[in-house]
PDB file of N, CA and C in Angstrom:
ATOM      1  N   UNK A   1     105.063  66.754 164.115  1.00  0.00           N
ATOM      2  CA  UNK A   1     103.997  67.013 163.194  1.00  0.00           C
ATOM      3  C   UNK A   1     104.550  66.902 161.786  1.00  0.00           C
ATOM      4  N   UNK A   2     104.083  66.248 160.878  1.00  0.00           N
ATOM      5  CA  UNK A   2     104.583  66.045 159.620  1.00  0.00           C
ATOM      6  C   UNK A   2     104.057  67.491 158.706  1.00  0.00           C
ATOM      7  N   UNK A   3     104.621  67.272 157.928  1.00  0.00           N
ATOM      8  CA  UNK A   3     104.347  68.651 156.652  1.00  0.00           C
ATOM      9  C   UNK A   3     102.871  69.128 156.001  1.00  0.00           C
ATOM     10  N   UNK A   4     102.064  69.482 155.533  1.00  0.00           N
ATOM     11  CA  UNK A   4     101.060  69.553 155.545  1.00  0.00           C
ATOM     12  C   UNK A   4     100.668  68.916 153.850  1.00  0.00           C
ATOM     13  N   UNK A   5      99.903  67.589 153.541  1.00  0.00           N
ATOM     14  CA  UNK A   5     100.095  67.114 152.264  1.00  0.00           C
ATOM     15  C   UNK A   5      99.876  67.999 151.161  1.00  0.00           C
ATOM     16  N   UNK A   6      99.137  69.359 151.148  1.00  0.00           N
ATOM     17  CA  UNK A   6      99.510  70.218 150.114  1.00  0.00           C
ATOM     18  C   UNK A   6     100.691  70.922 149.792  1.00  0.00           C
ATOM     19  N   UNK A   7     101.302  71.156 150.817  1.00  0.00           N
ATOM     20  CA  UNK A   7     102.755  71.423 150.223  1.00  0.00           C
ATOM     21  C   UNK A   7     103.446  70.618 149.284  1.00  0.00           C
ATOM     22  N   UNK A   8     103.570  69.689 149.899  1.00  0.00           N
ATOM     23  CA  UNK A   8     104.561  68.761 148.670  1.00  0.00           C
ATOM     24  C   UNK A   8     103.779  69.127 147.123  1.00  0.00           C
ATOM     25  N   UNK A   9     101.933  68.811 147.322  1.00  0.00           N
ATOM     26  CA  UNK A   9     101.765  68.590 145.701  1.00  0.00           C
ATOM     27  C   UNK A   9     102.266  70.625 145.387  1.00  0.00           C
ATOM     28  N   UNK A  10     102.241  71.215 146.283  1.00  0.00           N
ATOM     29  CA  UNK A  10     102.497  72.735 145.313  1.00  0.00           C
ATOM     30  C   UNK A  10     103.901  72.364 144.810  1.00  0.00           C
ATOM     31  N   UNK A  11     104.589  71.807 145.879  1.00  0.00           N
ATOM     32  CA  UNK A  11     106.034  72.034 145.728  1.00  0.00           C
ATOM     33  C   UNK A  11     106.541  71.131 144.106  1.00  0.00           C
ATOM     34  N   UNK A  12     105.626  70.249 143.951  1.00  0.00           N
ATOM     35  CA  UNK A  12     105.682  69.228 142.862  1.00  0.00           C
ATOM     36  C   UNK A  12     104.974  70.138 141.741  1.00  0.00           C
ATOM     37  N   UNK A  13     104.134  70.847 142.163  1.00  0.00           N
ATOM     38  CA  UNK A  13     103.704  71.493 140.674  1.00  0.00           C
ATOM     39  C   UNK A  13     104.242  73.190 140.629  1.00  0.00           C
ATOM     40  N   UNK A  14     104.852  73.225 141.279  1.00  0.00           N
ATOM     41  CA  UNK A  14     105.739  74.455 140.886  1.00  0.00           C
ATOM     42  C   UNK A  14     107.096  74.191 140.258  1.00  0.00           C
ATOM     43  N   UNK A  15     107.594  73.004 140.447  1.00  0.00           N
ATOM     44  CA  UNK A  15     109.482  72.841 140.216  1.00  0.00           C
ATOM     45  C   UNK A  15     108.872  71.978 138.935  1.00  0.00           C
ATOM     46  N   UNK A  16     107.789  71.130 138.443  1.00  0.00           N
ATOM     47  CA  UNK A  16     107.667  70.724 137.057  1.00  0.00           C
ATOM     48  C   UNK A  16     108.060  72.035 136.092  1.00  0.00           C
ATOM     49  N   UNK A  17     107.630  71.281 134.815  1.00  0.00           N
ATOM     50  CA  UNK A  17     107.313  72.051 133.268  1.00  0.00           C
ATOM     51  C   UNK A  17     106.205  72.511 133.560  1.00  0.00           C
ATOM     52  N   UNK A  18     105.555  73.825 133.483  1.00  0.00           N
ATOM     53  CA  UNK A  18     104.470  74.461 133.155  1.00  0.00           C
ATOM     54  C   UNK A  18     103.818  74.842 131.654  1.00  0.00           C
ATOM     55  N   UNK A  19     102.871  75.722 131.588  1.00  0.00           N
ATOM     56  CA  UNK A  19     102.625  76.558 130.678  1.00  0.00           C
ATOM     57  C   UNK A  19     103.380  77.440 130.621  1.00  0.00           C
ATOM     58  N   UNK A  20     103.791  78.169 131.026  1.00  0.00           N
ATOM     59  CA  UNK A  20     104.711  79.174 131.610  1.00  0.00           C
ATOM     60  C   UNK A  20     106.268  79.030 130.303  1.00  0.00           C
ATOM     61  N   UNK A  21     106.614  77.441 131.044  1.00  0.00           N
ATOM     62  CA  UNK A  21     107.543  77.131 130.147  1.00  0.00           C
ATOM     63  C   UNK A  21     107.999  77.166 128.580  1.00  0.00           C
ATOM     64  N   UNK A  22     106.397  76.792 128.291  1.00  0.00           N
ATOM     65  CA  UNK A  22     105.997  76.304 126.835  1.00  0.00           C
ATOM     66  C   UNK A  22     106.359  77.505 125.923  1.00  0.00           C
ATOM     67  N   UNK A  23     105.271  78.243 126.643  1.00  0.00           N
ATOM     68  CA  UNK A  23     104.652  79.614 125.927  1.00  0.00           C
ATOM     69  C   UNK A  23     106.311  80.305 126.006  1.00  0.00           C
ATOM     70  N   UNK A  24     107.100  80.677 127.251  1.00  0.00           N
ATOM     71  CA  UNK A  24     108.298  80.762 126.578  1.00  0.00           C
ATOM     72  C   UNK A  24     109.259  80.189 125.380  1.00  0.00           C
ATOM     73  N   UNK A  25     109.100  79.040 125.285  1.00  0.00           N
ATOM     74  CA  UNK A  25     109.874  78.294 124.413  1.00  0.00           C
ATOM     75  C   UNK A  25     109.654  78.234 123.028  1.00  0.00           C
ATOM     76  N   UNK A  26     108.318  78.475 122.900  1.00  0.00           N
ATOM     77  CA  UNK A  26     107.485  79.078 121.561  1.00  0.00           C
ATOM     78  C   UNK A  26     107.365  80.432 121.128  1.00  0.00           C
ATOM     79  N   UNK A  27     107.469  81.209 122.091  1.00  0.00           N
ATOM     80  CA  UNK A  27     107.157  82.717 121.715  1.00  0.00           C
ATOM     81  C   UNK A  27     107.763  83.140 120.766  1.00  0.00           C
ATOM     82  N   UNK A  28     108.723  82.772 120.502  1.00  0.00           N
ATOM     83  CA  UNK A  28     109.695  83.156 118.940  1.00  0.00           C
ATOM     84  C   UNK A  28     109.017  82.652 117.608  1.00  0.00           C
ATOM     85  N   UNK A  29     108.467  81.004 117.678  1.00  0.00           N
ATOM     86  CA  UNK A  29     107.610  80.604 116.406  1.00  0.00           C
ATOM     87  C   UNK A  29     106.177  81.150 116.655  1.00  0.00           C
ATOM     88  N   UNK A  30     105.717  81.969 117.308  1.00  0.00           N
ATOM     89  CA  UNK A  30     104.490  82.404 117.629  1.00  0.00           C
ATOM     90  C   UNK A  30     104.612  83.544 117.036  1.00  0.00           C
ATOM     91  N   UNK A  31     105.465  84.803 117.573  1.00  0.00           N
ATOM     92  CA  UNK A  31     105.934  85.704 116.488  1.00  0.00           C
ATOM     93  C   UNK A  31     105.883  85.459 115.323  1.00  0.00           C
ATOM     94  N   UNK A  32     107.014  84.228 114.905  1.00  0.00           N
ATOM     95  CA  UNK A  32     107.122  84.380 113.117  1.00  0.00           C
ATOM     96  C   UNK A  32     106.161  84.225 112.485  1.00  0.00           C
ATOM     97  N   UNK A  33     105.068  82.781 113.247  1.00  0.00           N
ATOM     98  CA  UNK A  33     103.581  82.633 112.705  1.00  0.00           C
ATOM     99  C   UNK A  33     102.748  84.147 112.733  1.00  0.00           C
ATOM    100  N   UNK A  34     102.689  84.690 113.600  1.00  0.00           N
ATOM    101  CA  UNK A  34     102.089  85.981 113.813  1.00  0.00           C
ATOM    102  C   UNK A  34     102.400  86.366 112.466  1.00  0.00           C
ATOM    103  N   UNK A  35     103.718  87.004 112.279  1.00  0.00           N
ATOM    104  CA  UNK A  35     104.718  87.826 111.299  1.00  0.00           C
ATOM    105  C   UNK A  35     103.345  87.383 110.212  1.00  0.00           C
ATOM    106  N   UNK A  36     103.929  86.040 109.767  1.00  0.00           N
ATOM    107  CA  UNK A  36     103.622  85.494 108.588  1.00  0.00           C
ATOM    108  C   UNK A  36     102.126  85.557 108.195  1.00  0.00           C
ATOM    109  N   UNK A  37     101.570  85.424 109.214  1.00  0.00           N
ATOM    110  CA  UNK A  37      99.949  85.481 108.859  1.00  0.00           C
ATOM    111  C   UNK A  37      99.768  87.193 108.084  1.00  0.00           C
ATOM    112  N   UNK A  38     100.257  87.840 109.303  1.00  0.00           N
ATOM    113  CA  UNK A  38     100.092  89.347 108.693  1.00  0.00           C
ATOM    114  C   UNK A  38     100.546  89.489 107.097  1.00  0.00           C
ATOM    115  N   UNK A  39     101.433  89.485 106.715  1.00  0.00           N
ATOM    116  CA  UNK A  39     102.169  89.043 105.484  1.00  0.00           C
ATOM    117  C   UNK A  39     101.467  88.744 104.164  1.00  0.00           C
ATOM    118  N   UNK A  40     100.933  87.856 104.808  1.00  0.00           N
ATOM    119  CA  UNK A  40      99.717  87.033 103.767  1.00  0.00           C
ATOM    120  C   UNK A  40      98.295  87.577 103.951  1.00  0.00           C
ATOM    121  N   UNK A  41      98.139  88.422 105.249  1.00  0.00           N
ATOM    122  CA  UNK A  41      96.887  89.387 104.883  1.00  0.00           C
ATOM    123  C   UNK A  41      97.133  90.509 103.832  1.00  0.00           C
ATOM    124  N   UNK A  42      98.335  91.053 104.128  1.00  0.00           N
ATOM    125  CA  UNK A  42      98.477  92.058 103.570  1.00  0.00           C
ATOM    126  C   UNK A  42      98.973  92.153 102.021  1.00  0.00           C
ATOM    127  N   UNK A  43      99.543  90.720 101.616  1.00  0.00           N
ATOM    128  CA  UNK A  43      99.810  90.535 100.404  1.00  0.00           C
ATOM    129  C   UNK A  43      98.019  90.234  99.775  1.00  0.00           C
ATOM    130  N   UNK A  44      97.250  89.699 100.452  1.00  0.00           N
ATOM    131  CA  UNK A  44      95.857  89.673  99.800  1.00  0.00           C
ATOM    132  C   UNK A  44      95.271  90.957  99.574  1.00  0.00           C
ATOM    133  N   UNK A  45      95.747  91.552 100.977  1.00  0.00           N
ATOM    134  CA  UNK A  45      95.081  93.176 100.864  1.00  0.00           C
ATOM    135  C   UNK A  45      95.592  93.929  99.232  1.00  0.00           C
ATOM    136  N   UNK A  46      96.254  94.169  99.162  1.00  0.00           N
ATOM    137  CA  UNK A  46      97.322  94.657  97.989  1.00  0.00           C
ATOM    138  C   UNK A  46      96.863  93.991  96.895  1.00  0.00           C
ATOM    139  N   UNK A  47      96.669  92.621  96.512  1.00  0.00           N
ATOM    140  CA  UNK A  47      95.749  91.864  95.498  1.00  0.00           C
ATOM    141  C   UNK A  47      94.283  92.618  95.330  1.00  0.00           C
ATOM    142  N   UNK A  48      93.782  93.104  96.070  1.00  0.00           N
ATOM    143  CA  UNK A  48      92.328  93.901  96.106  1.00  0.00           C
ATOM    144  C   UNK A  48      92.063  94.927  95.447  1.00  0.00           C
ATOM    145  N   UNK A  49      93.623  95.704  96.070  1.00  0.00           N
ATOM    146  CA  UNK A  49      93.574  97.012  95.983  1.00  0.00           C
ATOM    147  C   UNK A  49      92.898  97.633  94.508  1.00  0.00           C
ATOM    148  N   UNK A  50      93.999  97.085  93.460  1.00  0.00           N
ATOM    149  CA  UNK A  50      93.521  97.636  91.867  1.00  0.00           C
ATOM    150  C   UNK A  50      91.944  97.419  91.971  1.00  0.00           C
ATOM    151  N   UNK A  51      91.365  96.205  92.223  1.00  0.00           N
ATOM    152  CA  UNK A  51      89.571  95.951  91.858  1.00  0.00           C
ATOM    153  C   UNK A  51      89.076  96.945  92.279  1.00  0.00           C
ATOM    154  N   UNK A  52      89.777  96.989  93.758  1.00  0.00           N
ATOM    155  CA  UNK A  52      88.601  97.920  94.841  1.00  0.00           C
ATOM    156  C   UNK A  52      88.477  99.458  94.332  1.00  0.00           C
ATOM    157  N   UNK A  53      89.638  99.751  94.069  1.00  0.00           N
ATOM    158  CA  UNK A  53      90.259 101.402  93.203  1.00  0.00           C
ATOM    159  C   UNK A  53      89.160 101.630  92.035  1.00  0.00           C
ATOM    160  N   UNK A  54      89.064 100.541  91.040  1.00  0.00           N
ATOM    161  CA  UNK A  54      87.989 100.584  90.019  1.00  0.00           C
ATOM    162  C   UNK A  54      86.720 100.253  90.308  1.00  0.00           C
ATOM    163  N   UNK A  55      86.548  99.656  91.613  1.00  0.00           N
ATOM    164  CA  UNK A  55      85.057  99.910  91.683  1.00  0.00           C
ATOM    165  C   UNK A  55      84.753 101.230  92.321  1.00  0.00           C
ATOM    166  N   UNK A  56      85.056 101.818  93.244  1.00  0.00           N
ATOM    167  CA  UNK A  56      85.022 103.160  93.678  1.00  0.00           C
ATOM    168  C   UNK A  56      84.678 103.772  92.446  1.00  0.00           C
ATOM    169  N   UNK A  57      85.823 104.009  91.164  1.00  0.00           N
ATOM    170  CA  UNK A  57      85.678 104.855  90.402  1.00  0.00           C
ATOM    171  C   UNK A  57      84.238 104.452  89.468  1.00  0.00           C
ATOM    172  N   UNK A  58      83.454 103.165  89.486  1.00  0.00           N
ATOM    173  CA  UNK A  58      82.559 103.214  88.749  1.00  0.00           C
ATOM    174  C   UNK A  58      81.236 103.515  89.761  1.00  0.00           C
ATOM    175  N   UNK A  59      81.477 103.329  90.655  1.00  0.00           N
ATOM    176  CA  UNK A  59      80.334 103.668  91.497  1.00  0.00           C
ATOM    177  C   UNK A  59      79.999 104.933  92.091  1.00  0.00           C
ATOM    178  N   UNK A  60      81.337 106.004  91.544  1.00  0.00           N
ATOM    179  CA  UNK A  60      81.095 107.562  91.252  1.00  0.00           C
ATOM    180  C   UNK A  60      80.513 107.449  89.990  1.00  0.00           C
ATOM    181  N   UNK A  61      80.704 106.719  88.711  1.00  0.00           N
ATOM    182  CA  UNK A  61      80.367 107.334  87.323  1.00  0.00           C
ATOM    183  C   UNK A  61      78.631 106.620  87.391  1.00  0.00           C
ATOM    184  N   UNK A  62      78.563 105.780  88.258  1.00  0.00           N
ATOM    185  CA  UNK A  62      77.256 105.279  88.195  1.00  0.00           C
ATOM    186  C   UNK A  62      76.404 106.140  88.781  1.00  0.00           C
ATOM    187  N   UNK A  63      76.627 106.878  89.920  1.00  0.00           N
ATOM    188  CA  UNK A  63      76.271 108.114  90.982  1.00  0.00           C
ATOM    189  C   UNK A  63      75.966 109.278  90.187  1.00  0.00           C
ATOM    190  N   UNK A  64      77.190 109.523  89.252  1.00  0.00           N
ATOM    191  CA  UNK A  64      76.787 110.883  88.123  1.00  0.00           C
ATOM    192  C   UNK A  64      75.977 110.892  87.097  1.00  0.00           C
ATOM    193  N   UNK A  65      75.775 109.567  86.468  1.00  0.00           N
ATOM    194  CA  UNK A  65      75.031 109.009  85.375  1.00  0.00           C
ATOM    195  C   UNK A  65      73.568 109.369  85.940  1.00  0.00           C
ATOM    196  N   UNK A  66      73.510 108.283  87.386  1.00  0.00           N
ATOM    197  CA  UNK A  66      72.005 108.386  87.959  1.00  0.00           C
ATOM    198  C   UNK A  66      71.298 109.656  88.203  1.00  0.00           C
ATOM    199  N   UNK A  67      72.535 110.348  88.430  1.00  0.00           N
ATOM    200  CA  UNK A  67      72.015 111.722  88.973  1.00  0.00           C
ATOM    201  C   UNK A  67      71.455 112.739  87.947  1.00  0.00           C
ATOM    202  N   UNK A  68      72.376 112.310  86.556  1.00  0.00           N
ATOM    203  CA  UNK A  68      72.404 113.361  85.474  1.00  0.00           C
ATOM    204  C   UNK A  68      70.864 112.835  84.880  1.00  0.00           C
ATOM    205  N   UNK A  69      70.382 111.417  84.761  1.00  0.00           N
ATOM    206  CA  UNK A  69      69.506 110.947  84.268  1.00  0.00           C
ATOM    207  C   UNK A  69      68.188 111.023  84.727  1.00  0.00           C
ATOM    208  N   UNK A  70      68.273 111.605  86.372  1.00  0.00           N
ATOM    209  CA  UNK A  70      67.245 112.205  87.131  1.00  0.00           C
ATOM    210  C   UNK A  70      66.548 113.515  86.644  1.00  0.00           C
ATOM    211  N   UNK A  71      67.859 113.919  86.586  1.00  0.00           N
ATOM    212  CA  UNK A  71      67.930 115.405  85.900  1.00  0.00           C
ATOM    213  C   UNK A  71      66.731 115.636  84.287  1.00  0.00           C
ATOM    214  N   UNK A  72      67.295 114.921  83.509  1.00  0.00           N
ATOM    215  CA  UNK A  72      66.560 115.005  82.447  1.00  0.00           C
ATOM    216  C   UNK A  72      65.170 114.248  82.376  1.00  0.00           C
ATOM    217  N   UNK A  73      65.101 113.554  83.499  1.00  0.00           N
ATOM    218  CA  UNK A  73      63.723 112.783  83.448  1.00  0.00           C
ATOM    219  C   UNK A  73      63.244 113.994  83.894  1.00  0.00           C
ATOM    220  N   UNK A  74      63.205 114.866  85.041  1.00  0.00           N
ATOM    221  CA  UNK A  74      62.426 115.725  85.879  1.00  0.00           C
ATOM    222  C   UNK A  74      62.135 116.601  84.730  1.00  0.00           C
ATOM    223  N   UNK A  75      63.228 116.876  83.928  1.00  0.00           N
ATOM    224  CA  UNK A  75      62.810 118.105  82.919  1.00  0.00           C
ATOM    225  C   UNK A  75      61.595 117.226  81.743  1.00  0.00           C
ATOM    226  N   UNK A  76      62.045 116.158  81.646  1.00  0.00           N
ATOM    227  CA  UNK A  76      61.149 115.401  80.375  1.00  0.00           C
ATOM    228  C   UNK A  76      59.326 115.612  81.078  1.00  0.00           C
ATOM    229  N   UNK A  77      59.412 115.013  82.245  1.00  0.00           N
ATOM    230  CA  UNK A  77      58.113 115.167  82.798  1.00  0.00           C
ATOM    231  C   UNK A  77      57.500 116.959  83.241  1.00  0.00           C
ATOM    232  N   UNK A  78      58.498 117.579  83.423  1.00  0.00           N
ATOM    233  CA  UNK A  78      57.568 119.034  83.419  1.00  0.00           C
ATOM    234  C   UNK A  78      56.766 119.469  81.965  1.00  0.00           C
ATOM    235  N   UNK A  79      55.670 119.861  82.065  1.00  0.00           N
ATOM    236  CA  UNK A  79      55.098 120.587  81.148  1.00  0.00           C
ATOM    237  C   UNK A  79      56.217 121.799  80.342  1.00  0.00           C
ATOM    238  N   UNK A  80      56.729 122.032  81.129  1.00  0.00           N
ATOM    239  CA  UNK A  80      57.631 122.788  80.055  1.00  0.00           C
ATOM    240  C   UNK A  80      58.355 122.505  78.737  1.00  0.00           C
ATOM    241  N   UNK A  81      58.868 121.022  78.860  1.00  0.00           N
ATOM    242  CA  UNK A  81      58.889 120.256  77.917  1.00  0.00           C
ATOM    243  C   UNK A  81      58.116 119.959  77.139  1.00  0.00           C
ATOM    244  N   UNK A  82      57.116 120.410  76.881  1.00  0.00           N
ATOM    245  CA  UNK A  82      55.952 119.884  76.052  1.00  0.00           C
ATOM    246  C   UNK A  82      55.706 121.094  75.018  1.00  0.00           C
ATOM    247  N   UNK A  83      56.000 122.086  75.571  1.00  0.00           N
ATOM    248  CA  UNK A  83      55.598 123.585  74.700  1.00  0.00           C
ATOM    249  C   UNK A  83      56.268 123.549  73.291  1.00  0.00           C
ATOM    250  N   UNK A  84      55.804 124.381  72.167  1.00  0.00           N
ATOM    251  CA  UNK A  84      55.808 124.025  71.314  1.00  0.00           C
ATOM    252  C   UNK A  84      57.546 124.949  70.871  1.00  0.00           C
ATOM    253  N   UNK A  85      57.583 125.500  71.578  1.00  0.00           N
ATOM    254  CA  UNK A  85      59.153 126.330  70.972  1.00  0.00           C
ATOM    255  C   UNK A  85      60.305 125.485  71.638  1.00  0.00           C
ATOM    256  N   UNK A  86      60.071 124.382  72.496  1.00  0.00           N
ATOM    257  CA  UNK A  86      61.103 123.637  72.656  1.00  0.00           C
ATOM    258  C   UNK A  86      61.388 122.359  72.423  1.00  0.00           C
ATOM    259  N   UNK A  87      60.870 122.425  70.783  1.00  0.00           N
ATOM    260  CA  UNK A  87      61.430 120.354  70.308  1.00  0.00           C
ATOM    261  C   UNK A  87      62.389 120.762  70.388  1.00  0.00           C
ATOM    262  N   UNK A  88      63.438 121.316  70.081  1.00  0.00           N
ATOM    263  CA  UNK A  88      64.648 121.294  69.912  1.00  0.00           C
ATOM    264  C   UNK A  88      65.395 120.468  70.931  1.00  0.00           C
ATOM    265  N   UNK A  89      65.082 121.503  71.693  1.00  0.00           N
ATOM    266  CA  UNK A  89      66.095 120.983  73.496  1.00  0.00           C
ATOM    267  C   UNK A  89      64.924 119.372  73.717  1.00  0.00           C
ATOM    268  N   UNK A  90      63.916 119.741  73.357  1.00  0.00           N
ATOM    269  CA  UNK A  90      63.464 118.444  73.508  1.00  0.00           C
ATOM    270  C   UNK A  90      63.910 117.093  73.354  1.00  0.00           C
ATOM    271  N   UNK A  91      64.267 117.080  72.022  1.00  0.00           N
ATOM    272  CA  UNK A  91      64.523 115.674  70.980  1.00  0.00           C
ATOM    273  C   UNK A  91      65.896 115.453  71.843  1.00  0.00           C
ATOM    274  N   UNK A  92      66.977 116.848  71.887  1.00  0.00           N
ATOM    275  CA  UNK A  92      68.611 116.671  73.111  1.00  0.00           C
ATOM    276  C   UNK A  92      68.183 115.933  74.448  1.00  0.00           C
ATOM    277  N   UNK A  93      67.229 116.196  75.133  1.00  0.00           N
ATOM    278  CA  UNK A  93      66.924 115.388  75.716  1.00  0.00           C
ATOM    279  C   UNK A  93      66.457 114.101  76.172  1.00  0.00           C
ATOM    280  N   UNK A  94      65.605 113.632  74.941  1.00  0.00           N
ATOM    281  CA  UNK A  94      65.746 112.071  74.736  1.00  0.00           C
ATOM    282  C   UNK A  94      66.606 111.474  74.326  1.00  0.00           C
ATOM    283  N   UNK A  95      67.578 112.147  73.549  1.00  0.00           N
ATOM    284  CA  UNK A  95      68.645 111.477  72.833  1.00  0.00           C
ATOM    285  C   UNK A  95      69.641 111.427  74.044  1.00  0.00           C
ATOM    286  N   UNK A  96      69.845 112.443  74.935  1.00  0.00           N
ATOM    287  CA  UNK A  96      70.767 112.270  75.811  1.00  0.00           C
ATOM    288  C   UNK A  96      70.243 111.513  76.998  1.00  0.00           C
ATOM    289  N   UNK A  97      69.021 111.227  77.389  1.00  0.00           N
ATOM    290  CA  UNK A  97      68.441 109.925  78.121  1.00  0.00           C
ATOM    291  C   UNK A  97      69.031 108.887  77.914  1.00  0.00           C
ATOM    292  N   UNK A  98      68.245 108.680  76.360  1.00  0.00           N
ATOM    293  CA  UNK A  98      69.375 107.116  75.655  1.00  0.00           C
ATOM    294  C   UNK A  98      70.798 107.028  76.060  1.00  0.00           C
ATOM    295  N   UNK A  99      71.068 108.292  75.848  1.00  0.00           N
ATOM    296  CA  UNK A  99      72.880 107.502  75.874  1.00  0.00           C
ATOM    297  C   UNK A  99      72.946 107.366  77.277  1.00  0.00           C
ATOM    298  N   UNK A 100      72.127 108.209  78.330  1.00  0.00           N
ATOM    299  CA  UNK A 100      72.691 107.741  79.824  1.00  0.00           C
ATOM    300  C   UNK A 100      72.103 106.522  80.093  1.00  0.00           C
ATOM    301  N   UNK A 101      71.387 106.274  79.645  1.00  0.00           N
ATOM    302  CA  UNK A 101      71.064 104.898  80.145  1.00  0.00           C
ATOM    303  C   UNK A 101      71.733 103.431  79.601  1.00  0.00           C
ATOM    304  N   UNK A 102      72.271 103.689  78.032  1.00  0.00           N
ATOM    305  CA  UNK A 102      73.371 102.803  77.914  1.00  0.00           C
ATOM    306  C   UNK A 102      74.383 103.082  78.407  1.00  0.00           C
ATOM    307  N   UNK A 103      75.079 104.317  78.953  1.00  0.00           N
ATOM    308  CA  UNK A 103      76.549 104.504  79.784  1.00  0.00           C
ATOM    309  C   UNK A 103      76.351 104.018  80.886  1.00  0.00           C
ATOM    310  N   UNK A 104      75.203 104.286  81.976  1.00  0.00           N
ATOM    311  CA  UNK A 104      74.753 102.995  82.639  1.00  0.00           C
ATOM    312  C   UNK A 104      74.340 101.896  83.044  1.00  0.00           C
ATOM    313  N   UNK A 105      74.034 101.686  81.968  1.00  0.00           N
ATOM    314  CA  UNK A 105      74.060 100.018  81.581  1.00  0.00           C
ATOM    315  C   UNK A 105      75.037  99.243  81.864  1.00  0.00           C
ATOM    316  N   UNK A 106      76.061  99.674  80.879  1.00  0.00           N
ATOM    317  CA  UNK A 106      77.532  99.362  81.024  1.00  0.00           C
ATOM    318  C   UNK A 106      78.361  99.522  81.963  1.00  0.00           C
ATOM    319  N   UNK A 107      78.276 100.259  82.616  1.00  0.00           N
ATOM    320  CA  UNK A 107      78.904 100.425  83.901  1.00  0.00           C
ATOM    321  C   UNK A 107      78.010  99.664  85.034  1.00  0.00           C
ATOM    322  N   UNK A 108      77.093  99.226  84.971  1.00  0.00           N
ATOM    323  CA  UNK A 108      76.370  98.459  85.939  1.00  0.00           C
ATOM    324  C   UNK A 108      77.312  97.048  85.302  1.00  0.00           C
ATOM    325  N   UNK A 109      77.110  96.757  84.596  1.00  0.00           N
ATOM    326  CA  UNK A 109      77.569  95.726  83.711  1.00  0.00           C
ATOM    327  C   UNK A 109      79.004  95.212  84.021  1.00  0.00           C
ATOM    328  N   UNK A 110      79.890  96.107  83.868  1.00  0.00           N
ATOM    329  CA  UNK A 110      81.848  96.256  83.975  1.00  0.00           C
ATOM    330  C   UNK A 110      81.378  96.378  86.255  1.00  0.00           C
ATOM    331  N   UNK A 111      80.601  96.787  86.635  1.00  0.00           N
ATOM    332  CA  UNK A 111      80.753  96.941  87.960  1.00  0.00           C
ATOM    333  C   UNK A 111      80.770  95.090  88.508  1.00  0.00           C
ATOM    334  N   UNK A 112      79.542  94.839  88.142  1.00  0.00           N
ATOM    335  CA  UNK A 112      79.035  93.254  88.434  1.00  0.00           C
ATOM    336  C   UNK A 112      80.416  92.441  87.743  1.00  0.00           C
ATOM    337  N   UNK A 113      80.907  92.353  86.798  1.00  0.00           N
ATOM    338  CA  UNK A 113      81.910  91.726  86.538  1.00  0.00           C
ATOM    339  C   UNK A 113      83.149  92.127  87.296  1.00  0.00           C
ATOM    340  N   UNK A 114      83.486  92.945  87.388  1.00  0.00           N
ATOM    341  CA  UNK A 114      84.488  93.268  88.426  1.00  0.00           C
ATOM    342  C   UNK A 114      83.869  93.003  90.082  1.00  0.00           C
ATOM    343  N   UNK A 115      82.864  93.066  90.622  1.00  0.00           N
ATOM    344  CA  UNK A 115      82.588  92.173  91.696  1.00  0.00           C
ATOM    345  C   UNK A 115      82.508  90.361  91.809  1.00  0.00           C
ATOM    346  N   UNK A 116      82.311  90.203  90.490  1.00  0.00           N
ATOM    347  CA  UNK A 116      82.789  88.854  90.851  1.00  0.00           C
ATOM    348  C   UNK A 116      84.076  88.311  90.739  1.00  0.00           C
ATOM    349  N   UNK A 117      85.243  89.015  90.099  1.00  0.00           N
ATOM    350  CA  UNK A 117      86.514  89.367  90.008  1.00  0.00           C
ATOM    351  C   UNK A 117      87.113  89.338  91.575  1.00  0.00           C
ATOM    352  N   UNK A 118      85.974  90.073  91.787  1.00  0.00           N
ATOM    353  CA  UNK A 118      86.819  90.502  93.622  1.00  0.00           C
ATOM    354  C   UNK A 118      86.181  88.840  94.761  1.00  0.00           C
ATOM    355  N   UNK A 119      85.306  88.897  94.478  1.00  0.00           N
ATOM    356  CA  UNK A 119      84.911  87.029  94.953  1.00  0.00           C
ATOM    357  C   UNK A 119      86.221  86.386  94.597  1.00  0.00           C
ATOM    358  N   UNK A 120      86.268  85.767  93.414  1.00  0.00           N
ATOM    359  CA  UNK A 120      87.037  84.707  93.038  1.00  0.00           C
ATOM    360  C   UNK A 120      88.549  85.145  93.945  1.00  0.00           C
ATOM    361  N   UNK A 121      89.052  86.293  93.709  1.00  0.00           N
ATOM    362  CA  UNK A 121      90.129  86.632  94.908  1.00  0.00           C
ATOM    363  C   UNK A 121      90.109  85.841  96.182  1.00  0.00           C
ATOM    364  N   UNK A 122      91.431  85.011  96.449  1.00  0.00           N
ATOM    365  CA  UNK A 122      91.336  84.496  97.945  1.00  0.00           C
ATOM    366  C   UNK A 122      91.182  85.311  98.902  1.00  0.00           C
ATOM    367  N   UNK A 123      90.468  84.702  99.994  1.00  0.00           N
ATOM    368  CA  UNK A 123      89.734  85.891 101.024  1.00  0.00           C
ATOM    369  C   UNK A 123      90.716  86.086 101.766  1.00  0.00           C
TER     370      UNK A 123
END
């Protein structure tokens, strides 16, 4: 009885070059590529960092602005504001409207420019 013709082809595709082989023979430049990619994420990451740090911090001062400017609208619209013993605090209150709304202006302003700052950054 002769051999059975699948043996030989296993026996022929087991004693070749495999994948097996390859992926050993590479695993070292696969690493360094690995290495290196990381490297260059993390050197981009670190490029971010300063933008990302200053937008945080304006998007608290934009948060306090909005909040403070809520504040004095709610008081501008109560009738209490209207009574006659309080122009004083009154007029402080429009005047300090104005300025929150140009301190947020500007910081909307410095935010949008520093987001497109962070675009132009390679991704």
């Amino acid at each position: 009885m002769s051999p059975a013709p699948w043996r030989a082809l296993k026996t022929v595709a087991v004693s070749g070059p495999g994948p097996a082989d390859n992926a050993a023979a590479n695993g070292g430049d696969r690493k360094a590529q690995k290495r290196s990619e990381a490297q260059a994420r993390q050197k981009r990451a670190d490029a971010r960092k300063p933008f990302l740090a200053l937008q945080v911090k304006l998007d608290a001062e934009m948060k306090t602005l909005s909040d403070e400017r809520k504040a004095v609208e709610a008081w501008l619209a109560s009738p209490e504001a209207y009574a006659e013993d309080v122009r004083e605090p009154m007029k402080a209150a429009l005047e300090r409207q104005r300025e929150i709304q140009w301190q947020l202006a500007r910081a909307e302003t410095a935010w949008l420019k520093l987001q497109e700052q962070i675009d132009e950054l390679p991704a």
